[in-house]
N, C-alpha and C. Protein backbone atom coordinates (compact mmCIF):
# COMPACT_ATOMS: atom_id res chain seq x y z
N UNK A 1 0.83 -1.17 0.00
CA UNK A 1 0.00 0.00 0.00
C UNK A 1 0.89 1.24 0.00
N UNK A 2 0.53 2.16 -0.91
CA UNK A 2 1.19 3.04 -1.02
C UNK A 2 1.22 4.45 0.21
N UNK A 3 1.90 5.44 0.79
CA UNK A 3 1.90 6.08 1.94
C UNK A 3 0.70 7.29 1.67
N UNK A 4 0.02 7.08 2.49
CA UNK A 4 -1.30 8.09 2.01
C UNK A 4 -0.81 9.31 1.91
N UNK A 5 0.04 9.58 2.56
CA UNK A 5 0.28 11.27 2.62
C UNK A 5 0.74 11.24 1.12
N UNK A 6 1.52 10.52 0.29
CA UNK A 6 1.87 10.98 -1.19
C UNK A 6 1.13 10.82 -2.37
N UNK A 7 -0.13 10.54 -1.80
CA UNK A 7 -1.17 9.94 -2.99
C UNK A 7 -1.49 11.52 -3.45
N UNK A 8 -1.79 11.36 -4.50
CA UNK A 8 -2.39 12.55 -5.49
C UNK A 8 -4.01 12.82 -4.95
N UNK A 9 -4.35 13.71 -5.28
CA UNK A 9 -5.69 13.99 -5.37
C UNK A 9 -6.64 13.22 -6.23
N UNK A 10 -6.32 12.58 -7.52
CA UNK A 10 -6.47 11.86 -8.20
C UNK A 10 -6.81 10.35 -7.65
N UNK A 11 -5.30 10.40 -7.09
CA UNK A 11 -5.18 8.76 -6.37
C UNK A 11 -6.04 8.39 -5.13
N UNK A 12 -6.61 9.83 -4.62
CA UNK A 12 -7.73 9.88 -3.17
C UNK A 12 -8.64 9.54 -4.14
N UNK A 13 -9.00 10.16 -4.66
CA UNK A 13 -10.35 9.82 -5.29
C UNK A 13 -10.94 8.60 -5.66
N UNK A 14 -10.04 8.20 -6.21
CA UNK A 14 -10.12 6.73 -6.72
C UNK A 14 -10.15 5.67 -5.52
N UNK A 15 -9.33 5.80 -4.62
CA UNK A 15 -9.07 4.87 -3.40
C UNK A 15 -10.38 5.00 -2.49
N UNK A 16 -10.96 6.52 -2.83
CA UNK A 16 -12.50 6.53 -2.29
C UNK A 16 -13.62 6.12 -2.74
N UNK A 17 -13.70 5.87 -3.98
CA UNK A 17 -14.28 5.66 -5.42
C UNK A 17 -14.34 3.85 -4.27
N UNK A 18 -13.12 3.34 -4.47
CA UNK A 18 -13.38 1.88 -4.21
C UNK A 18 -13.81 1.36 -2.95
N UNK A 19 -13.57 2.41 -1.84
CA UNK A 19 -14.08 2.45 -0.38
C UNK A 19 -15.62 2.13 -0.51
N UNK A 20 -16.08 3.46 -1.36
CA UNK A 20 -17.74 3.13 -1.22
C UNK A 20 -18.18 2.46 -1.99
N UNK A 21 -17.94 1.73 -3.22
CA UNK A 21 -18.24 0.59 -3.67
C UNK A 21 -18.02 -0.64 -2.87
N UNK A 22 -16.53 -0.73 -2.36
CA UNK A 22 -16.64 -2.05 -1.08
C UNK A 22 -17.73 -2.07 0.02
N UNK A 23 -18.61 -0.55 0.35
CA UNK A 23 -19.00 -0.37 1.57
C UNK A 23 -20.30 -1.07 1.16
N UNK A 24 -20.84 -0.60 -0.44
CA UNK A 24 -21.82 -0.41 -1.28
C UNK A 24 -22.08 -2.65 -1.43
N UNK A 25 -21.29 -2.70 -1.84
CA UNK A 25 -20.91 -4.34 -1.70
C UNK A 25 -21.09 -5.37 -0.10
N UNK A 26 -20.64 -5.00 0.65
CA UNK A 26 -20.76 -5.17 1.55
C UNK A 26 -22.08 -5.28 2.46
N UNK A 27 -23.26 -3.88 2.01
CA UNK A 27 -24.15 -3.76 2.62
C UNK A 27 -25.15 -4.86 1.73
N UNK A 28 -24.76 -4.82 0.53
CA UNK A 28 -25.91 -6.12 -0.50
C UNK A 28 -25.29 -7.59 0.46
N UNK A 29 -24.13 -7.64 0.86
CA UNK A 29 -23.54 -9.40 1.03
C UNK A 29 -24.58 -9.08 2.75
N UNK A 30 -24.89 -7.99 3.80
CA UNK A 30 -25.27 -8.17 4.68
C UNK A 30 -26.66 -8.17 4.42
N UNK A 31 -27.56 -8.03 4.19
CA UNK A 31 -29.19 -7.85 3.55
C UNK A 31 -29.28 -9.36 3.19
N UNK A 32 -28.40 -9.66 2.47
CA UNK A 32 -28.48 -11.36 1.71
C UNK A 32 -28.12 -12.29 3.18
N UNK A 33 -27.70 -11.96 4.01
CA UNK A 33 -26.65 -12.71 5.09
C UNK A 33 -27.71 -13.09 5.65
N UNK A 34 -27.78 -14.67 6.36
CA UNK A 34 -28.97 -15.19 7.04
C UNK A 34 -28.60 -15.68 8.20
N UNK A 35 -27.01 -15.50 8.48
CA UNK A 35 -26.54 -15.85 10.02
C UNK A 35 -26.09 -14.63 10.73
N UNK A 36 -25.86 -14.90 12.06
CA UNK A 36 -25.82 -14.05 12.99
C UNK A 36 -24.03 -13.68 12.71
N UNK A 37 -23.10 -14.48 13.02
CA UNK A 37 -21.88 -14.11 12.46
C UNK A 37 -21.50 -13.94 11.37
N UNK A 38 -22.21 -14.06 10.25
CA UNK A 38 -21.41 -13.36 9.05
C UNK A 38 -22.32 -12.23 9.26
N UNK A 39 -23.28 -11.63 9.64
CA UNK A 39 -23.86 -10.31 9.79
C UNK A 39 -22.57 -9.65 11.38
N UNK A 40 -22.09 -9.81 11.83
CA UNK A 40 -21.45 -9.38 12.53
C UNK A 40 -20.13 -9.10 12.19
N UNK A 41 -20.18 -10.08 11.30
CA UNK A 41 -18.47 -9.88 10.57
C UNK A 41 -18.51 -9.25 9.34
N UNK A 42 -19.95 -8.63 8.85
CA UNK A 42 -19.98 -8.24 7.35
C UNK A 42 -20.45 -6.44 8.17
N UNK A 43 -21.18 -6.17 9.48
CA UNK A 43 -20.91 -5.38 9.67
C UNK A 43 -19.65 -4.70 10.06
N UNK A 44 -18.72 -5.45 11.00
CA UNK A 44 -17.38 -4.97 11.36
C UNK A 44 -16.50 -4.68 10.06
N UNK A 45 -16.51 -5.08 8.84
CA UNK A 45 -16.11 -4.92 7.68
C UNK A 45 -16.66 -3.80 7.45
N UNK A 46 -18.17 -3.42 7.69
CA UNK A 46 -18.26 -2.07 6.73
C UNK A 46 -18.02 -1.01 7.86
N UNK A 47 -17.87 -0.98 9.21
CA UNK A 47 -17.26 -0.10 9.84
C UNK A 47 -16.03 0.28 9.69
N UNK A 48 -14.90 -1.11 9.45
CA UNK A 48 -13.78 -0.47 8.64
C UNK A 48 -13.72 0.39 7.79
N UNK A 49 -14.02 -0.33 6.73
CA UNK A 49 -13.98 0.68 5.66
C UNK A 49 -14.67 2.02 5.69
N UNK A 50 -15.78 2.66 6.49
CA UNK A 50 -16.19 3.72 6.69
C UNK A 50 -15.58 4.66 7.40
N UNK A 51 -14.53 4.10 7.96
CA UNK A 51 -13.20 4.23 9.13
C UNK A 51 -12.42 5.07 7.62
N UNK A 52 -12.08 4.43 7.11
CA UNK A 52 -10.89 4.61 6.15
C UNK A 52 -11.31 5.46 5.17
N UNK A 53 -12.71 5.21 4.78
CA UNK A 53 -13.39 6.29 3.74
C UNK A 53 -13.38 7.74 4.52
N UNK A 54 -13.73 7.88 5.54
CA UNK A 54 -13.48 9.14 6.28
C UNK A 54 -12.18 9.93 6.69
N UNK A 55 -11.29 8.79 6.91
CA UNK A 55 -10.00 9.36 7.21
C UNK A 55 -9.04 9.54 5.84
N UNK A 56 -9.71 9.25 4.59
CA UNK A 56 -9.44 9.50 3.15
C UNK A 56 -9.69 10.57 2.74
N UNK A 57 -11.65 11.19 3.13
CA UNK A 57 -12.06 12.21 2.76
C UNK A 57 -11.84 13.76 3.32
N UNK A 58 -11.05 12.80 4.43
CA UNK A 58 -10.58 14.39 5.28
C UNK A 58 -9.12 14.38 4.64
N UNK A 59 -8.33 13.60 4.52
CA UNK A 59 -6.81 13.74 3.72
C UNK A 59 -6.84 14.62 2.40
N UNK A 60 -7.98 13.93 1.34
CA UNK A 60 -7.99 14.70 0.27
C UNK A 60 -9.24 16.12 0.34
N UNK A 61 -9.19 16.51 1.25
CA UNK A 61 -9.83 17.83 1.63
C UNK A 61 -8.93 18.55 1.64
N UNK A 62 -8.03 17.93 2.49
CA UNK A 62 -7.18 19.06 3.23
C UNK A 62 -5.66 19.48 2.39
N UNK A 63 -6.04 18.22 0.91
CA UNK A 63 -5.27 18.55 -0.29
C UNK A 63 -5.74 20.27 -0.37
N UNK A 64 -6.95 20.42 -0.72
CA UNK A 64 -7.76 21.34 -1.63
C UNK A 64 -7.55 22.97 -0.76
N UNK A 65 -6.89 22.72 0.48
CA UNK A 65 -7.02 23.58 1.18
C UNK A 65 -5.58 24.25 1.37
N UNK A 66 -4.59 23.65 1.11
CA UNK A 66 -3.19 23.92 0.84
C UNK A 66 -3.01 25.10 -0.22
């Protein structure tokens, strides 16, 4: 993985682009999910990534503000 601080504005975008499609993915595999632990483990997955989509969208903000 490449060091977030040197990603382009470009390269945020995209890495966010795939955040909310994984999140977007994730929420169809939990809706479909009919057990109690893969709904627990398909939510802790999309808390990650909502983790990371946020701490992405504040990185490439604070591009725009430089």
């Amino acid at each position: 993985m490449a060091n977030e601080s040197t990603l382009s504005r470009d390269e945020l975008d995209d890495r966010i682009a795939i955040l909310r499609d994984n999140i977007r993915q994730l929420t169809e595999q939990a809706a479909a999910s009919l057990g109690a632990a893969d709904e627990d483990r398909t939510s802790d997955r999309i808390a990650e990534q909502s983790e990371e989509l946020q701490r992405l969208i504040k990185q490439r903000d604070a591009l725009g503000k430089k």
